[in-house]
C-alpha atoms as a PDB file:
ATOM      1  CA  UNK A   1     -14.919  27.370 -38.743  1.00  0.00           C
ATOM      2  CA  UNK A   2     -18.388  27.203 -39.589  1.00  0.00           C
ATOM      3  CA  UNK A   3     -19.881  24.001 -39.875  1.00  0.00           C
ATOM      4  CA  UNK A   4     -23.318  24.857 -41.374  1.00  0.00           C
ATOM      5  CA  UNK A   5     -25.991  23.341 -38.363  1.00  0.00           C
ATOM      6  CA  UNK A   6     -29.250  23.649 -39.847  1.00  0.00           C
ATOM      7  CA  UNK A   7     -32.609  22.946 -37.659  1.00  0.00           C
ATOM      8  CA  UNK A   8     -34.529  20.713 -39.823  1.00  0.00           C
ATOM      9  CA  UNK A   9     -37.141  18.939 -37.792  1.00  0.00           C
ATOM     10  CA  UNK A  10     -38.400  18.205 -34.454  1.00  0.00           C
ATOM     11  CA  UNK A  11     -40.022  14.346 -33.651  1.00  0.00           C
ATOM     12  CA  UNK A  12     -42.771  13.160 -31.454  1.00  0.00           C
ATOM     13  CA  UNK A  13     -43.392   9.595 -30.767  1.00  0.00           C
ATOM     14  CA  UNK A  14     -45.894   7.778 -29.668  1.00  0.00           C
ATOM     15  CA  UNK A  15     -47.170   4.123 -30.061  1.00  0.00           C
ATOM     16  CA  UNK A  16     -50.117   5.687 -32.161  1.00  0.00           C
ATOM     17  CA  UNK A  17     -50.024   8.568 -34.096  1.00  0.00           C
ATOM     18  CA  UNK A  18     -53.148   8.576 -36.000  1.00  0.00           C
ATOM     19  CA  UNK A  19     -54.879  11.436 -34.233  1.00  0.00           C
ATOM     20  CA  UNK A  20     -51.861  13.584 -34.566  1.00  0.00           C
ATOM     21  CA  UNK A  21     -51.581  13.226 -38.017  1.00  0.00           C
ATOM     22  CA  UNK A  22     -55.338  13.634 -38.682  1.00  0.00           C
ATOM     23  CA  UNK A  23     -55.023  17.520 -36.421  1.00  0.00           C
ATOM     24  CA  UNK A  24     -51.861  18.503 -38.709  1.00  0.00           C
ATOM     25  CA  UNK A  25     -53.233  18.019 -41.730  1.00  0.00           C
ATOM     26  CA  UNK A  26     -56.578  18.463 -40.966  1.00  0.00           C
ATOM     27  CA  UNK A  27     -56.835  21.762 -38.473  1.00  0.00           C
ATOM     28  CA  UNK A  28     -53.133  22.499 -39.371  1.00  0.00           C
ATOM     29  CA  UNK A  29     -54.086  21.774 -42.933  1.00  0.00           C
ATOM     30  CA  UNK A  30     -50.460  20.174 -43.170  1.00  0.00           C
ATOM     31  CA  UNK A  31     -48.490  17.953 -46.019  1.00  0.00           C
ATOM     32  CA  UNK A  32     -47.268  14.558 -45.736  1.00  0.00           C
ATOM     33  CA  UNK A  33     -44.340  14.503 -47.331  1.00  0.00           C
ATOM     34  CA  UNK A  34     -42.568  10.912 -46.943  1.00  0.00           C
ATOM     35  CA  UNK A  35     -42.164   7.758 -44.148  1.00  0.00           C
ATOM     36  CA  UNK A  36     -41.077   4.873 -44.466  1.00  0.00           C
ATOM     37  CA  UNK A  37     -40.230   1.793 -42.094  1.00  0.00           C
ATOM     38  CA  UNK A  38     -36.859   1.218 -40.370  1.00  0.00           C
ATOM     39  CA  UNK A  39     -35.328  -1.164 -37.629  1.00  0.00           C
ATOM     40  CA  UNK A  40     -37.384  -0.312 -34.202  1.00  0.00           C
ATOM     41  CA  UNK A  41     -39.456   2.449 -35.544  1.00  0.00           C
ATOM     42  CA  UNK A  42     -41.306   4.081 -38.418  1.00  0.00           C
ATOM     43  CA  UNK A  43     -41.281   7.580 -39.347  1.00  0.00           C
ATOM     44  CA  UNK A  44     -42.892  10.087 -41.128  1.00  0.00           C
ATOM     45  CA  UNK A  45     -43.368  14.022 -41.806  1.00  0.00           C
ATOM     46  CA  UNK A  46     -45.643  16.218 -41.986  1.00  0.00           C
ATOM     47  CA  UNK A  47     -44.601  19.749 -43.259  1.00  0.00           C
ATOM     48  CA  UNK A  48     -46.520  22.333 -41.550  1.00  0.00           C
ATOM     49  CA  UNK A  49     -46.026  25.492 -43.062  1.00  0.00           C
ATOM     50  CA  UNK A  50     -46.429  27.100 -46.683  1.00  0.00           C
ATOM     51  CA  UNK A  51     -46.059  26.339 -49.684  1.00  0.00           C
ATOM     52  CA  UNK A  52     -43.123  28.630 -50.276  1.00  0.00           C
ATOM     53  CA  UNK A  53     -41.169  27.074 -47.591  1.00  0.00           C
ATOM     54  CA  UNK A  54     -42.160  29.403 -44.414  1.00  0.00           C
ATOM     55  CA  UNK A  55     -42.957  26.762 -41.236  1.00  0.00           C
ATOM     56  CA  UNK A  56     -41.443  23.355 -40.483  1.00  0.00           C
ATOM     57  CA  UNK A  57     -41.960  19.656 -40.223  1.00  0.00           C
ATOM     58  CA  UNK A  58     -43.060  17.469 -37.934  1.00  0.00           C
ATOM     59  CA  UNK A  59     -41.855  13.822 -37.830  1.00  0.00           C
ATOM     60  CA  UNK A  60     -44.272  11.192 -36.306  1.00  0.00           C
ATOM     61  CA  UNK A  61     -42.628   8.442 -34.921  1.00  0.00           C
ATOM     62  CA  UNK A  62     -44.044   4.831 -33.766  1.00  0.00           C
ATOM     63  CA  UNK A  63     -42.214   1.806 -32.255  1.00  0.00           C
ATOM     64  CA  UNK A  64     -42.270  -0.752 -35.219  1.00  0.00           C
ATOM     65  CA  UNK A  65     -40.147  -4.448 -35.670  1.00  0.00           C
ATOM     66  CA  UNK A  66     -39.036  -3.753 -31.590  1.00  0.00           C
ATOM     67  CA  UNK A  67     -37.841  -7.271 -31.865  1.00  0.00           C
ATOM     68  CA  UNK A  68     -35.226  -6.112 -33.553  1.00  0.00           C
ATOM     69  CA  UNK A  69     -34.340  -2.842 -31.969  1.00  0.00           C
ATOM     70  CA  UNK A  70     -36.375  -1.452 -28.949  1.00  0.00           C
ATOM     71  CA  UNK A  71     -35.332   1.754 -28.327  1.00  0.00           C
ATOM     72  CA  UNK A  72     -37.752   3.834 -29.311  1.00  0.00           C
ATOM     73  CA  UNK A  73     -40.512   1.452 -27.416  1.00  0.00           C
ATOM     74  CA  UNK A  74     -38.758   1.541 -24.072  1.00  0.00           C
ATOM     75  CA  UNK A  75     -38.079   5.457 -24.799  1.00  0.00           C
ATOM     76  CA  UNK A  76     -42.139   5.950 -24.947  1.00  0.00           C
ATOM     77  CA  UNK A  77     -42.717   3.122 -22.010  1.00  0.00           C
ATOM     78  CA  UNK A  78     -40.634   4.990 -19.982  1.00  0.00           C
ATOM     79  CA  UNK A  79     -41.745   8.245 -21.159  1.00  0.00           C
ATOM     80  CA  UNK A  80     -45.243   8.401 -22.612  1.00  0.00           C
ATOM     81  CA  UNK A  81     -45.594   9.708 -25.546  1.00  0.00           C
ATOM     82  CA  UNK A  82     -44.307  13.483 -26.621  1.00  0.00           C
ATOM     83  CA  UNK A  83     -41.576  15.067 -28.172  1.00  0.00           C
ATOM     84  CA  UNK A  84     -38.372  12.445 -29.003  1.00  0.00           C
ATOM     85  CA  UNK A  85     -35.517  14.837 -30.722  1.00  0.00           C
ATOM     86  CA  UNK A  86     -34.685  18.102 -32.448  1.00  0.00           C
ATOM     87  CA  UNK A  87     -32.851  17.146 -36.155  1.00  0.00           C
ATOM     88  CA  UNK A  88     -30.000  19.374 -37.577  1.00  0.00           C
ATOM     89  CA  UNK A  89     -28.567  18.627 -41.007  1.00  0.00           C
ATOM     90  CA  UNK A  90     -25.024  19.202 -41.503  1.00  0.00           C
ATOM     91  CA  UNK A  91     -22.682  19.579 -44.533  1.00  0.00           C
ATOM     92  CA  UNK A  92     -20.248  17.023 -43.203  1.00  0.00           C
ATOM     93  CA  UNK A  93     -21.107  14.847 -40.247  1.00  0.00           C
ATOM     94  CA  UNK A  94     -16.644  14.350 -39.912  1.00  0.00           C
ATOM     95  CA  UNK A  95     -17.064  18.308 -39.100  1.00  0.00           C
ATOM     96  CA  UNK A  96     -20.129  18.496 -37.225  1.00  0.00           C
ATOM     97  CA  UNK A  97     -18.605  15.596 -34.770  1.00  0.00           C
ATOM     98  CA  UNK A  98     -15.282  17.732 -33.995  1.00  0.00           C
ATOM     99  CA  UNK A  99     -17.287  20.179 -33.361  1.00  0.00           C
ATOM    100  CA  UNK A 100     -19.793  19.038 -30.367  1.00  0.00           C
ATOM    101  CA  UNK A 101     -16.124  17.244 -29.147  1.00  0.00           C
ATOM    102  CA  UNK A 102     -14.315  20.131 -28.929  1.00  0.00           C
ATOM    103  CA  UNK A 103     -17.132  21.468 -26.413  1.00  0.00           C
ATOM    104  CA  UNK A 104     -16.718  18.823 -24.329  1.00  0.00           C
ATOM    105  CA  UNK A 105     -19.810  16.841 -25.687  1.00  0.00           C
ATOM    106  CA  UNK A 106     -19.880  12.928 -26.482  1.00  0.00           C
ATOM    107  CA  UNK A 107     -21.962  11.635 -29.277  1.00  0.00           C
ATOM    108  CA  UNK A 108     -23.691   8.620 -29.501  1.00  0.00           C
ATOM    109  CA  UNK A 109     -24.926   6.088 -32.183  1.00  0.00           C
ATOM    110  CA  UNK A 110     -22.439   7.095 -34.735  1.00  0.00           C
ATOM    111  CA  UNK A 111     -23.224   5.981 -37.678  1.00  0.00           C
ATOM    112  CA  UNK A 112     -21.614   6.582 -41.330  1.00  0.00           C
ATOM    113  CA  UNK A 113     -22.370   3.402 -42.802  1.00  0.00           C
ATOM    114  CA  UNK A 114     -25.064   4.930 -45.554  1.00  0.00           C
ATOM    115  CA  UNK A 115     -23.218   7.342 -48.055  1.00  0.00           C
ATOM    116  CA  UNK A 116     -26.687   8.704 -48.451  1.00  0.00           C
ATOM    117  CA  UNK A 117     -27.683   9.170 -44.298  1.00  0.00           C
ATOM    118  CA  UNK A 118     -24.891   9.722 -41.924  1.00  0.00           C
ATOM    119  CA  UNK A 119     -26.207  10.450 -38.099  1.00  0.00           C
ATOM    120  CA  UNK A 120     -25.041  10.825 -34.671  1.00  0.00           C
ATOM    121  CA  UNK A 121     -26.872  11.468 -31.440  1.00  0.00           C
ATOM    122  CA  UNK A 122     -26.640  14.093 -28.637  1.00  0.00           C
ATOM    123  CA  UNK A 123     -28.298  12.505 -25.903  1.00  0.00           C
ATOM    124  CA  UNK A 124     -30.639  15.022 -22.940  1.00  0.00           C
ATOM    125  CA  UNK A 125     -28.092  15.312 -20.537  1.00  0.00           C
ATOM    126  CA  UNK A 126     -25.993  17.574 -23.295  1.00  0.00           C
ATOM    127  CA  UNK A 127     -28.712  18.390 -25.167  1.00  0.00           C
ATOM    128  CA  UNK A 128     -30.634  20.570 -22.120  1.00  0.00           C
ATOM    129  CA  UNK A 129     -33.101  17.684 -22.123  1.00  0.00           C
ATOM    130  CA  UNK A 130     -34.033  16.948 -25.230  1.00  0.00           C
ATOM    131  CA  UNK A 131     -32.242  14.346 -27.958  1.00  0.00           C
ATOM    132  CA  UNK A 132     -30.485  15.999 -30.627  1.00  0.00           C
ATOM    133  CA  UNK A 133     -29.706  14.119 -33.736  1.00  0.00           C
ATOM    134  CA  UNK A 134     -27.215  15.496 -36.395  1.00  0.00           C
ATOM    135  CA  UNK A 135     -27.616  14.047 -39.970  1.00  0.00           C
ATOM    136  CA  UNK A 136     -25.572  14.578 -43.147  1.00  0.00           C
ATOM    137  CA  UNK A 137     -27.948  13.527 -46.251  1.00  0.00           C
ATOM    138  CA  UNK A 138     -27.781  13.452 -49.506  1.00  0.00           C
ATOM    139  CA  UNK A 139     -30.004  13.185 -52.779  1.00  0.00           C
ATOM    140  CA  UNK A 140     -32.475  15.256 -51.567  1.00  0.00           C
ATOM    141  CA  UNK A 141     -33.424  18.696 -52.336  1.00  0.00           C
ATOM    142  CA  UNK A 142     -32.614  20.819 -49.942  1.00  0.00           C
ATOM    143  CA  UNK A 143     -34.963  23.990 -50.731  1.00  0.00           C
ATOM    144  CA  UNK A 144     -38.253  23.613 -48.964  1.00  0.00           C
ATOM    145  CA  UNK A 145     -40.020  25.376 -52.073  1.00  0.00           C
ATOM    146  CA  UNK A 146     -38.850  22.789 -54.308  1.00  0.00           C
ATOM    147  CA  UNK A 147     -39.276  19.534 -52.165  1.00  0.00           C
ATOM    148  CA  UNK A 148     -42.716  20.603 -51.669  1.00  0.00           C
ATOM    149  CA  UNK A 149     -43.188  21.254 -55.649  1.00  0.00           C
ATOM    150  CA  UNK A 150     -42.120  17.893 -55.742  1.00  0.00           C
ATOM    151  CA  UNK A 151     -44.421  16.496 -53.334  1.00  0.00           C
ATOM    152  CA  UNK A 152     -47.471  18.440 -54.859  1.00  0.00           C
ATOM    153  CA  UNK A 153     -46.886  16.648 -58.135  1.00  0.00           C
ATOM    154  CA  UNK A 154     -45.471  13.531 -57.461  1.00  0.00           C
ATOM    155  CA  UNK A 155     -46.713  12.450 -54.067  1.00  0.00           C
ATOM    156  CA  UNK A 156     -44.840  11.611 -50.659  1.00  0.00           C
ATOM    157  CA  UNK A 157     -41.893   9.783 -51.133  1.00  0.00           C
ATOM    158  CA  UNK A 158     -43.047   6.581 -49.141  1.00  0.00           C
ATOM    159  CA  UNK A 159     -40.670   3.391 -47.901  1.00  0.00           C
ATOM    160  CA  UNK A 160     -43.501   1.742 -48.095  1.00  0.00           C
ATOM    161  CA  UNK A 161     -46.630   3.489 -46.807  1.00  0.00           C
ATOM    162  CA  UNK A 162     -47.746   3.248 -43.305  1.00  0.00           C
ATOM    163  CA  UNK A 163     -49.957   5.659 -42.127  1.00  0.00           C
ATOM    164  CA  UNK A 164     -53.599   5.774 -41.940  1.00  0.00           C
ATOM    165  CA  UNK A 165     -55.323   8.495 -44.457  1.00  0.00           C
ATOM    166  CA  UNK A 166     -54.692  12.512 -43.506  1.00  0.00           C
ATOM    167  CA  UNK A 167     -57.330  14.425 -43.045  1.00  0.00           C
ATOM    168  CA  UNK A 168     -58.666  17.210 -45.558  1.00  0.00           C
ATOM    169  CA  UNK A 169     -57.712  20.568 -44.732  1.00  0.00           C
ATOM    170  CA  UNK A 170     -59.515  22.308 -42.636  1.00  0.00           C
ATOM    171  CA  UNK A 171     -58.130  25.643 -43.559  1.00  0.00           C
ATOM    172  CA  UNK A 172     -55.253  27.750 -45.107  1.00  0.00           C
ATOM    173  CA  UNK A 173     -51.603  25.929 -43.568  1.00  0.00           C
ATOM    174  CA  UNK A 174     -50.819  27.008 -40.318  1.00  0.00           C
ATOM    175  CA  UNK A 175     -46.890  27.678 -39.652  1.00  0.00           C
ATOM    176  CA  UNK A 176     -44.984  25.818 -37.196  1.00  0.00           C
ATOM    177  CA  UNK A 177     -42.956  28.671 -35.957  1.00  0.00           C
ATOM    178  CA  UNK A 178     -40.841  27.771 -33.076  1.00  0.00           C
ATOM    179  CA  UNK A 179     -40.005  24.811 -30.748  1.00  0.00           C
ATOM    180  CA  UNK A 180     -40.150  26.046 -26.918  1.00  0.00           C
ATOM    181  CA  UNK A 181     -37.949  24.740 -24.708  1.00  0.00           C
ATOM    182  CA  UNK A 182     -37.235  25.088 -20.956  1.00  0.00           C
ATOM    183  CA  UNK A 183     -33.924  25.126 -19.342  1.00  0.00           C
ATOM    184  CA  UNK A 184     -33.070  25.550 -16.064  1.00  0.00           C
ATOM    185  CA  UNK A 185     -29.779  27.808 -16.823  1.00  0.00           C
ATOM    186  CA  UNK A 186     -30.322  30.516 -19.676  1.00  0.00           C
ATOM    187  CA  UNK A 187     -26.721  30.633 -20.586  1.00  0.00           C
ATOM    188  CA  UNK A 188     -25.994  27.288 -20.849  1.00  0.00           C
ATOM    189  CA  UNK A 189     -28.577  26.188 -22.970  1.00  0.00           C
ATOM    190  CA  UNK A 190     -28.018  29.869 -25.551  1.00  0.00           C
ATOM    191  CA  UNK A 191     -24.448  28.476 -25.239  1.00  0.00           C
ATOM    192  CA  UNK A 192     -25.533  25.289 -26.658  1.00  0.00           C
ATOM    193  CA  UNK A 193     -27.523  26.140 -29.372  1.00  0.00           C
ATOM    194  CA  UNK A 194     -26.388  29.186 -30.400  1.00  0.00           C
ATOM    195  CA  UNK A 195     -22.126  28.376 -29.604  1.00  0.00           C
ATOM    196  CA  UNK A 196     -22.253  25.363 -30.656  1.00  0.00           C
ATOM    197  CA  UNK A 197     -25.059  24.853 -32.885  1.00  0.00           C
ATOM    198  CA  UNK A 198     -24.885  27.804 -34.726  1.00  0.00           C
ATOM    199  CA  UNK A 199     -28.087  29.323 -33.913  1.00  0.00           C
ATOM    200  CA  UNK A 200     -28.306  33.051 -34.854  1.00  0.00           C
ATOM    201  CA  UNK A 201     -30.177  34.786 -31.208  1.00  0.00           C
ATOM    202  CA  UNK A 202     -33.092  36.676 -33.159  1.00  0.00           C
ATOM    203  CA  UNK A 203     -35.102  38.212 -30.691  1.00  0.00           C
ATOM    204  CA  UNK A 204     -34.028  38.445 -26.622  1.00  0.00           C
ATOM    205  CA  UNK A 205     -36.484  39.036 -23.620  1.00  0.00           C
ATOM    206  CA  UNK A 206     -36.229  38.761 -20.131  1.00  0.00           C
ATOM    207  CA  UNK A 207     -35.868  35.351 -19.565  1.00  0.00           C
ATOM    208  CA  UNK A 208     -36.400  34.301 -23.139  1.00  0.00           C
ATOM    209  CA  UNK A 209     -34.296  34.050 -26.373  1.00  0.00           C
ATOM    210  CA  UNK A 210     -35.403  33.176 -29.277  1.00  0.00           C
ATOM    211  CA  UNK A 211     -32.969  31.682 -32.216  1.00  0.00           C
ATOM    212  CA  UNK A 212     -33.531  31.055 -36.324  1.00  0.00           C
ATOM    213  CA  UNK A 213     -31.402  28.682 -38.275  1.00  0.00           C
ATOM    214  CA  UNK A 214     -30.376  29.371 -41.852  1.00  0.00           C
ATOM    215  CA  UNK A 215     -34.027  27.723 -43.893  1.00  0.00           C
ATOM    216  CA  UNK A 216     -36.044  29.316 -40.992  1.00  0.00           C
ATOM    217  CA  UNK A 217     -36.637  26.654 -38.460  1.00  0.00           C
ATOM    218  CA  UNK A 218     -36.744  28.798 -34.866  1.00  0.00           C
ATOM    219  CA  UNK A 219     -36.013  27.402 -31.080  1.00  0.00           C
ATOM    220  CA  UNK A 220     -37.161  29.812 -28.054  1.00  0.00           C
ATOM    221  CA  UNK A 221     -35.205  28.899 -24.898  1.00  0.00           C
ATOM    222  CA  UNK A 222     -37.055  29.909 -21.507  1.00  0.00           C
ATOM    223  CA  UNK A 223     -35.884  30.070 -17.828  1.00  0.00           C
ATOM    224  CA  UNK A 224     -37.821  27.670 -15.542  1.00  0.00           C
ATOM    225  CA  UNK A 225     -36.073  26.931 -12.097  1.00  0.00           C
ATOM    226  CA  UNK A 226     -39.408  24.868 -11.252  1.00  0.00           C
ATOM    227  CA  UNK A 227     -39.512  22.151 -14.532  1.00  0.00           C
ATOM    228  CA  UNK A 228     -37.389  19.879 -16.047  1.00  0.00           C
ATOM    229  CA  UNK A 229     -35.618  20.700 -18.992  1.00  0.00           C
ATOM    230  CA  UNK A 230     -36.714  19.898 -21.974  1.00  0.00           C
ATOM    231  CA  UNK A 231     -39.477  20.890 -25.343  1.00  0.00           C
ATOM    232  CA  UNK A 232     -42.075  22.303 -23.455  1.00  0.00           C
ATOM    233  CA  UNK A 233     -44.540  23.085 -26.508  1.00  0.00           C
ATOM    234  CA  UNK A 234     -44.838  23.865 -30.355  1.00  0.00           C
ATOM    235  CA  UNK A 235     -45.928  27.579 -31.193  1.00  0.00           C
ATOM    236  CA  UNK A 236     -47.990  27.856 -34.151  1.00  0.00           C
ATOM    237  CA  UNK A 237     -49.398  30.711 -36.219  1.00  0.00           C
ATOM    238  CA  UNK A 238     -52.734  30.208 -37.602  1.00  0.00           C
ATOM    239  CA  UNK A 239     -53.873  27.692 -34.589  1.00  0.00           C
ATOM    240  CA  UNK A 240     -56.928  29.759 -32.806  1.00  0.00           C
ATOM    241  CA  UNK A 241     -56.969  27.713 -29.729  1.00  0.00           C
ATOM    242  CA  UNK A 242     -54.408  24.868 -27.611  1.00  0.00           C
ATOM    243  CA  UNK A 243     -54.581  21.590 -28.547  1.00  0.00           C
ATOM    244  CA  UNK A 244     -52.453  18.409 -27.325  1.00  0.00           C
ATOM    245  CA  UNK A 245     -51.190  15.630 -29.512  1.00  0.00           C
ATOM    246  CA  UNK A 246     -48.773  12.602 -28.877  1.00  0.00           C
ATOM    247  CA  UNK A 247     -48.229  13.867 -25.122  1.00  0.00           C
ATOM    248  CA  UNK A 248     -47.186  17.695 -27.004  1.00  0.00           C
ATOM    249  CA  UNK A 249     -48.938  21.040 -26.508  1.00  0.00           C
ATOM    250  CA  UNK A 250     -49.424  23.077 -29.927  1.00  0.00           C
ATOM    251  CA  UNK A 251     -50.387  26.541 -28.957  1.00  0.00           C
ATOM    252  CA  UNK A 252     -50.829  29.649 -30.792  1.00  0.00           C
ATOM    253  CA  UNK A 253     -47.649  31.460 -32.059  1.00  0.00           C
END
């Protein structure tokens, strides 16, 4: 059965992200396109990419009301800042669930207590070293094209406001293309996202495959026997040069 995994975003955190968000819409010439504020952490996205839906978001992430919930403040004290989890929407959470059981993984943080936002978590040690969250949402539009109409004429959908003022663009938008990540064991990790995940393998190398989800969103998976597994950088077409953000290396795609 196919349960309809869809790569939506990937997260950094970071106890400030001001700079970051400054270099995506600024050199990236990126769109915010909502945050809010939640228990232990605020969020917010920045869509790199066009404005017909070709590229990606980015989702900023700070420790906020850690008196309350500190996980994502002992996740970047432990840490340091950098990339925090890959997002995949689903079309029923109930589905998605049986599915990552029936390959022998065990979610975490299950949570279906918002008709609206249902989530579960895949945590590194399944995930080939990075957290995976899987989300089944509602009341939102789920074409890119038309959430970023939307956001062109009405604004970023914010819970409140939290984040200091983007930058101009510097440019035309930039693409976020593809999230590279290392792996120790090829197989595995293709088994992963591609088995289980329902990544389709677009493009194959020696030592590399490279996988696109149904709205566009792209992983690469590379061998490295000498790293820990784990996002190793964000490829991006129309950056000219490397820069590093929130602990996170955006390169040239």
């Amino acid at each position: 059965m196919t349960i309809g995994f869809d790569l939506d975003h990937v997260a950094l955190a970071a106890p400030d992200t001001s700079d970051a968000l400054r270099f995506l819409t600024g050199d990236l010439a990126g769109t915010v396109i909502f945050g809010g504020q939640s228990i232990g952490f605020r969020p917010m996205q920045v869509w790199v990419g066009t404005a017909d839906g070709d590229g990606m978001p980015v989702e900023l992430l700070e420790p906020w009301a850690t008196d309350q919930n500190d996980f994502l403040a002992r996740f970047v004290a432990k840490h340091g800042a950098g990339p925090h989890h890959l997002t995949f929407k689903v079309k029923s959470l109930a589905d998605a669930l049986e599915r990552v059981r029936v390959a022998g993984l065990a979610p975490v943080n299950v949570d279906v207590s918002d008709p609206e936002w249902k989530e579960a978590f895949l945590l590194p040690k399944e995930a080939h070293g990075t957290v995976v969250q899987l989300a089944e949402s509602h009341g939102h539009p789920d074409g890119r094209a038309e959430m970023l109409r939307n956001v062109a004429a009405n604004g970023p959908n914010m819970h409140p406001r939290w984040w200091s003022e983007p930058a101009p663009p510097a440019g035309p938008p930039a693409r976020l293309r593809r999230v590279v990540l290392r792996t120790p064991v090829l197989a595995d990790a293709v088994e992963f996202f591609a088995g289980t995940l329902e990544g389709v393998v677009e493009r194959e190398s020696d030592g590399r495959v490279e996988l696109v989800w149904p709205r566009g969103a792209r992983v690469a998976l590379e061998q490295h026997t000498d790293a820990a597994p784990g996002v190793d950088r964000l490829e991006v077409e129309g950056l000219r040069a490397e820069r590093t953000f929130v602990g996170t290396r955006f390169v040239p795609a």
